[in-house]
N, C-alpha and C. Protein backbone atom coordinates (compact mmCIF):
# COMPACT_ATOMS: atom_id res chain seq x y z
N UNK A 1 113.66 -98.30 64.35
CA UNK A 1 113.00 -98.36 63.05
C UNK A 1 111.57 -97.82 63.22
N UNK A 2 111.07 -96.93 62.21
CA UNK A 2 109.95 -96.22 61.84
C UNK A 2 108.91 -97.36 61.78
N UNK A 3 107.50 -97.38 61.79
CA UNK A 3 106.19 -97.87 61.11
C UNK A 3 106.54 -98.28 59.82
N UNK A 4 106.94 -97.00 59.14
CA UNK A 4 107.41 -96.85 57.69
C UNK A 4 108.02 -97.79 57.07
N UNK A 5 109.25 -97.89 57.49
CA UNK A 5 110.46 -98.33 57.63
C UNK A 5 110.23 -100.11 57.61
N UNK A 6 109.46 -100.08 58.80
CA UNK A 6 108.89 -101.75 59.40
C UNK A 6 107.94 -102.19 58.11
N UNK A 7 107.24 -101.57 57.37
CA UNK A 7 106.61 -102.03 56.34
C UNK A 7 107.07 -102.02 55.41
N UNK A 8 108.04 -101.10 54.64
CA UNK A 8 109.31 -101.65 53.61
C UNK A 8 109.51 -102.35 53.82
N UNK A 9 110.28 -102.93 55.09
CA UNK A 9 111.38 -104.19 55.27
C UNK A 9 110.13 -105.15 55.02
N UNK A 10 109.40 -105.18 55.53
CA UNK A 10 107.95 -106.68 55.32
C UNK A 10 107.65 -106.74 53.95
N UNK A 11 107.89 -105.76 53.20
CA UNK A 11 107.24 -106.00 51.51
C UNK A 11 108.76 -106.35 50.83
N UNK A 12 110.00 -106.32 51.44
CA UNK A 12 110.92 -106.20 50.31
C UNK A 12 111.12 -108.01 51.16
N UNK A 13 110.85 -108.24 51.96
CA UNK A 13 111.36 -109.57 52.39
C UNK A 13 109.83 -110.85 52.37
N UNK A 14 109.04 -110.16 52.05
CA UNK A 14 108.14 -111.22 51.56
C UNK A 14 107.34 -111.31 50.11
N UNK A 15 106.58 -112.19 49.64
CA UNK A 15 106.31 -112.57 48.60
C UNK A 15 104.39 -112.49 48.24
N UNK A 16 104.25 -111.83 47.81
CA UNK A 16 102.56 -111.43 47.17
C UNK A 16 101.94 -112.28 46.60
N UNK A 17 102.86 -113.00 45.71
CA UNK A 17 102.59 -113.74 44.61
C UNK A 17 101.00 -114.49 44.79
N UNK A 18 100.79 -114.98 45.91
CA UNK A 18 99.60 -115.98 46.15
C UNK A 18 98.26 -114.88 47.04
N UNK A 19 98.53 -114.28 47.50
CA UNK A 19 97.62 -113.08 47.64
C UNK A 19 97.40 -112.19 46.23
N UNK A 20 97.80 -112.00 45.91
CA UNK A 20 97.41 -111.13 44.45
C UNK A 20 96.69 -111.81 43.28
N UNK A 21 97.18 -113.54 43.39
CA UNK A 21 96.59 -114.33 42.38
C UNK A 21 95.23 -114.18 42.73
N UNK A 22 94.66 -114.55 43.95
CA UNK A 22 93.07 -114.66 44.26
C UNK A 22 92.79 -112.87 44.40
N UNK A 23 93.58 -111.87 44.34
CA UNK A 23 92.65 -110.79 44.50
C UNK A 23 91.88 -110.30 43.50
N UNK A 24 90.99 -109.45 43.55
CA UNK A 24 90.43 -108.63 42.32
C UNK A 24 90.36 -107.12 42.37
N UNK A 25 90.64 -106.48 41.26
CA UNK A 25 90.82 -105.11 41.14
C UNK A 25 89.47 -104.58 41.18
N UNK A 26 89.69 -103.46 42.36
CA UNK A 26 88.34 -102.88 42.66
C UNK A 26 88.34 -101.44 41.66
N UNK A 27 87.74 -101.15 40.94
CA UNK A 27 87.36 -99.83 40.56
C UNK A 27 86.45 -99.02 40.80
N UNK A 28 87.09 -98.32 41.61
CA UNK A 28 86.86 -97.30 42.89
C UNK A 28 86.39 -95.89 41.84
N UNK A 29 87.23 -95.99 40.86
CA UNK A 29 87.10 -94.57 40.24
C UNK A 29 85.87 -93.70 40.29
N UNK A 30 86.12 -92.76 40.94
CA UNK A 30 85.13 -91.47 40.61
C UNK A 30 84.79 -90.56 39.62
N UNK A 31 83.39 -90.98 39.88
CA UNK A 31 83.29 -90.22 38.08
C UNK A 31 83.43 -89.04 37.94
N UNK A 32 83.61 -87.96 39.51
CA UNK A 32 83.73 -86.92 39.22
C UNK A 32 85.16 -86.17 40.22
N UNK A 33 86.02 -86.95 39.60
CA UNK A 33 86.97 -86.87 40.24
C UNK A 33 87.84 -84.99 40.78
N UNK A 34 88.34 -85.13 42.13
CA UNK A 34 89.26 -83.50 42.16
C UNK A 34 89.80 -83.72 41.50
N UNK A 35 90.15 -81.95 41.33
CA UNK A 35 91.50 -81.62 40.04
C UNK A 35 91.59 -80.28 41.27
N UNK A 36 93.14 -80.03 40.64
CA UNK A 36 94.04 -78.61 41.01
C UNK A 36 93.76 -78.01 40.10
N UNK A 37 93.12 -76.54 41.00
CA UNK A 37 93.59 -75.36 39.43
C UNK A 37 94.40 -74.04 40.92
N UNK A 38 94.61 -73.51 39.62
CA UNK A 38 95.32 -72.54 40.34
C UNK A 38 94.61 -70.90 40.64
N UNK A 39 94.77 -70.27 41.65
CA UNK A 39 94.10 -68.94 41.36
C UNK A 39 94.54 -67.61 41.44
N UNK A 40 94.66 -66.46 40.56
CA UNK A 40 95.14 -65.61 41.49
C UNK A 40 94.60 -64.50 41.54
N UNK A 41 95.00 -63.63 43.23
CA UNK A 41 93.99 -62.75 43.48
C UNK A 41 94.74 -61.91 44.26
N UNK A 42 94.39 -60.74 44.96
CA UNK A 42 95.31 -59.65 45.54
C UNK A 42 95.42 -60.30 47.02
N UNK A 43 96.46 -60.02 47.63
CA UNK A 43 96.73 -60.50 48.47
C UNK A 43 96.09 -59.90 49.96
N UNK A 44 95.38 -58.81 49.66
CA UNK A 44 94.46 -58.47 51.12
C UNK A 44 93.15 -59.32 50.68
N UNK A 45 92.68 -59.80 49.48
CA UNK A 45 91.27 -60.55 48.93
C UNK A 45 91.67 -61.96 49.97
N UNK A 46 93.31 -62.56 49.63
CA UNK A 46 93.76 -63.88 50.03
C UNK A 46 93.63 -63.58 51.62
N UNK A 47 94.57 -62.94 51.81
CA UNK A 47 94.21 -62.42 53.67
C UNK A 47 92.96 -62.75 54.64
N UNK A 48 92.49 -61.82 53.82
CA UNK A 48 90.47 -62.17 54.10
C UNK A 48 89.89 -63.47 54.12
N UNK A 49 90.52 -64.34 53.16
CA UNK A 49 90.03 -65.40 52.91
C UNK A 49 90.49 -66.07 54.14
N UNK A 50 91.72 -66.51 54.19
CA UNK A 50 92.44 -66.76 55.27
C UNK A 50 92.03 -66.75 56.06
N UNK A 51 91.71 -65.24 56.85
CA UNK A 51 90.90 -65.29 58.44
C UNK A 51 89.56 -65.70 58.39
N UNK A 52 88.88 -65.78 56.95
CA UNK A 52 87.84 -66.34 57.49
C UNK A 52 87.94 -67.75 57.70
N UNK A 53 88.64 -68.51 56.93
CA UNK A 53 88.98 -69.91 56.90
C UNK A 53 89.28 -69.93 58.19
N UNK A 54 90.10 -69.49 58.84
CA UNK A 54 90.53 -69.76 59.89
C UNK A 54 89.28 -69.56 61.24
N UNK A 55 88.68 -68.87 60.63
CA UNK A 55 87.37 -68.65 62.16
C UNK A 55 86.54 -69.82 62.23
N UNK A 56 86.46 -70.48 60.83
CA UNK A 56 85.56 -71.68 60.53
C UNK A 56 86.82 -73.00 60.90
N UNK A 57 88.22 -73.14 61.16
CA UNK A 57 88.91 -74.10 61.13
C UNK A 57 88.92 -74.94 60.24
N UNK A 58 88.97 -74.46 59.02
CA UNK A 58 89.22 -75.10 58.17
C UNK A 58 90.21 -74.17 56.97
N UNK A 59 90.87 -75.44 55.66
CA UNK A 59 92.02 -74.53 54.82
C UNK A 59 90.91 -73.28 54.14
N UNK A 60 91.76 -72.66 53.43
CA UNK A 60 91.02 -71.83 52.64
C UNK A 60 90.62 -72.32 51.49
N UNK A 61 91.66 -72.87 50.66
CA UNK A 61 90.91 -73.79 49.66
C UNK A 61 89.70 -74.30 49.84
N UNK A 62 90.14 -75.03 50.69
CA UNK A 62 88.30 -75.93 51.01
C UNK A 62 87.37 -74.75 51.15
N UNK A 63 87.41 -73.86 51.72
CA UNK A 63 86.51 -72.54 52.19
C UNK A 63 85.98 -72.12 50.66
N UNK A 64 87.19 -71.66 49.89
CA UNK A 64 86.63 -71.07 48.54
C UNK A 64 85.92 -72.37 47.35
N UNK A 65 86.69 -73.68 47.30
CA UNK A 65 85.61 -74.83 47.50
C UNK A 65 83.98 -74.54 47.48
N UNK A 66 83.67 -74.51 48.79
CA UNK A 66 82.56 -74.37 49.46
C UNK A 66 81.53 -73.01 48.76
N UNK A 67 82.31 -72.38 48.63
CA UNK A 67 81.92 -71.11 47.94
C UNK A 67 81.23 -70.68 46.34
N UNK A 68 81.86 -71.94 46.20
CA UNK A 68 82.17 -72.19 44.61
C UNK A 68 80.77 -72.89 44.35
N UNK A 69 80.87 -74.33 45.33
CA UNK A 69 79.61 -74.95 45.38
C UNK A 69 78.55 -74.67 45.59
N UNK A 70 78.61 -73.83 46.75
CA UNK A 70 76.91 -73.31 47.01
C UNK A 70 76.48 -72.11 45.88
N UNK A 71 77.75 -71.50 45.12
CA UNK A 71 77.08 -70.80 44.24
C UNK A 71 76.88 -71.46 43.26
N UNK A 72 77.48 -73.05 42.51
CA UNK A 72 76.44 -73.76 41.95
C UNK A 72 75.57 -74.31 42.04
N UNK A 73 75.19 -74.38 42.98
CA UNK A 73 74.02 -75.38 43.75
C UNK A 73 73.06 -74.20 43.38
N UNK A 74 73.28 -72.96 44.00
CA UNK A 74 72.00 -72.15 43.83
C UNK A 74 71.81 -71.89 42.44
N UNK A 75 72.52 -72.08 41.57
CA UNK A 75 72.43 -71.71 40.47
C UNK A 75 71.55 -72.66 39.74
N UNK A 76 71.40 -73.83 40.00
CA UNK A 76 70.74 -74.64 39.26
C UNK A 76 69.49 -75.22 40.04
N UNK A 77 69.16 -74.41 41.00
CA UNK A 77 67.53 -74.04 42.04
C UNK A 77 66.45 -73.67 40.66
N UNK A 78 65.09 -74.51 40.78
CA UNK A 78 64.47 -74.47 40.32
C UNK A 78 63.95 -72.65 40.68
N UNK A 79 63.67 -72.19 39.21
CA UNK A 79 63.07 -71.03 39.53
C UNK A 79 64.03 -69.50 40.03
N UNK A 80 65.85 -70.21 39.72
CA UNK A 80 66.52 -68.63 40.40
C UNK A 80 66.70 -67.91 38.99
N UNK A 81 66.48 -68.43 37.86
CA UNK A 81 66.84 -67.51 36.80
C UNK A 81 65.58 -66.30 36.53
N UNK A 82 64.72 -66.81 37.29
CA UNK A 82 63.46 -65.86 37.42
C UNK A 82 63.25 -65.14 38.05
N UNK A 83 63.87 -65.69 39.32
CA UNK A 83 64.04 -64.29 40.47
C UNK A 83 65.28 -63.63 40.40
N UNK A 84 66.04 -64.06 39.75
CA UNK A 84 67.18 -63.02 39.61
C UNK A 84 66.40 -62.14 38.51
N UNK A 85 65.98 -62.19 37.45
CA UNK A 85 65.45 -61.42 36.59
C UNK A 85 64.29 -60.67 36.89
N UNK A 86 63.57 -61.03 38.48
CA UNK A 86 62.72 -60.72 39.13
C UNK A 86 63.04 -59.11 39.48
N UNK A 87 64.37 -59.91 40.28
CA UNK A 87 65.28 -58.72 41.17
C UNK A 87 65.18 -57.66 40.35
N UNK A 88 66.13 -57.90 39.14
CA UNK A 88 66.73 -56.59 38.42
C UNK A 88 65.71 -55.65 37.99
N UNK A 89 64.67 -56.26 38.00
CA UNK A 89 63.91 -55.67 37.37
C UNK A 89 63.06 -54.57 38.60
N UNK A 90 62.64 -55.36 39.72
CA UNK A 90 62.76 -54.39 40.83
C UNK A 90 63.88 -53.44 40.90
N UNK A 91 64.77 -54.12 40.91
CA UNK A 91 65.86 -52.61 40.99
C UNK A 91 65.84 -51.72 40.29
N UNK A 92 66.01 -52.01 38.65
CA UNK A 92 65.52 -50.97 37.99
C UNK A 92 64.51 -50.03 38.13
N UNK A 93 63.20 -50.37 38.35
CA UNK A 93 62.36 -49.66 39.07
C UNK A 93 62.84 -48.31 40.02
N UNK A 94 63.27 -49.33 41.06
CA UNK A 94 63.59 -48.07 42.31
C UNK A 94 64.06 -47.23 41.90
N UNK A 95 65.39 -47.81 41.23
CA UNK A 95 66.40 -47.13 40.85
C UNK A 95 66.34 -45.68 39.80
N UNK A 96 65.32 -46.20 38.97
CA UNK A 96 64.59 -45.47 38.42
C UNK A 96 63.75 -44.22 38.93
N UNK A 97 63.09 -44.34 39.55
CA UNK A 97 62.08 -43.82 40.32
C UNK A 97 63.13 -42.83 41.35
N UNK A 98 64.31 -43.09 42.05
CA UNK A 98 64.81 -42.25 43.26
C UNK A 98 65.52 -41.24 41.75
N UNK A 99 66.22 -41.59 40.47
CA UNK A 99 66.54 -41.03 39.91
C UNK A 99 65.96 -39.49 39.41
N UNK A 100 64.38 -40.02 38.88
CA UNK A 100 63.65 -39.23 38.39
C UNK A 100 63.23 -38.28 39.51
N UNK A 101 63.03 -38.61 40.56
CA UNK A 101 63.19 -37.85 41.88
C UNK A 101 63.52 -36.51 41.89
């Protein structure tokens, strides 16, 4: 017999009744609980992902996860909506400038 198995047989042959009376329900719930979504993408993009997941030892999910997060995290950095608008605006410049060239 399994672990498994050994703990079925202990719950179907004993009785809760007096443990459950004194317990109390913990609510654990997270307020910001996971969810599944689904994604799809070309399969040399998935590949890629893959080996990189794999150089770091970890799934890919979690990897693109991670990916997801730090690009919200930076997103809500005091001061990036300014330097991104910083940027473009440098770029334009250059961009400008090698054009007129």
């Amino acid at each position: 017999m399994n672990k498994l198995d050994g703990i079925a047989q202990y719950a179907d042959t004993h009785d809760f009744a007096e443990e459950m009376e004194n317990g109390t329900w913990d609510d654990d719930s997270d307020p910001d609980p996971m969810i599944t979504t689904s994604l799809r993408m070309p399969k040399s993009l998935l590949d890629w992902v893959r080996t990189q997941a794999a150089a770091q030892h970890i799934r890919p999910s979690t990897l693109i996860r991670q990916w997801i997060e730090q690009r919200h995290d930076a997103g809500r950095a005091p001061g990036v909506e300014d330097l991104l608008a910083r940027v473009q605006r440098l770029e334009q410049t250059v961009f400008h400038d090698v054009e007129a060239s």
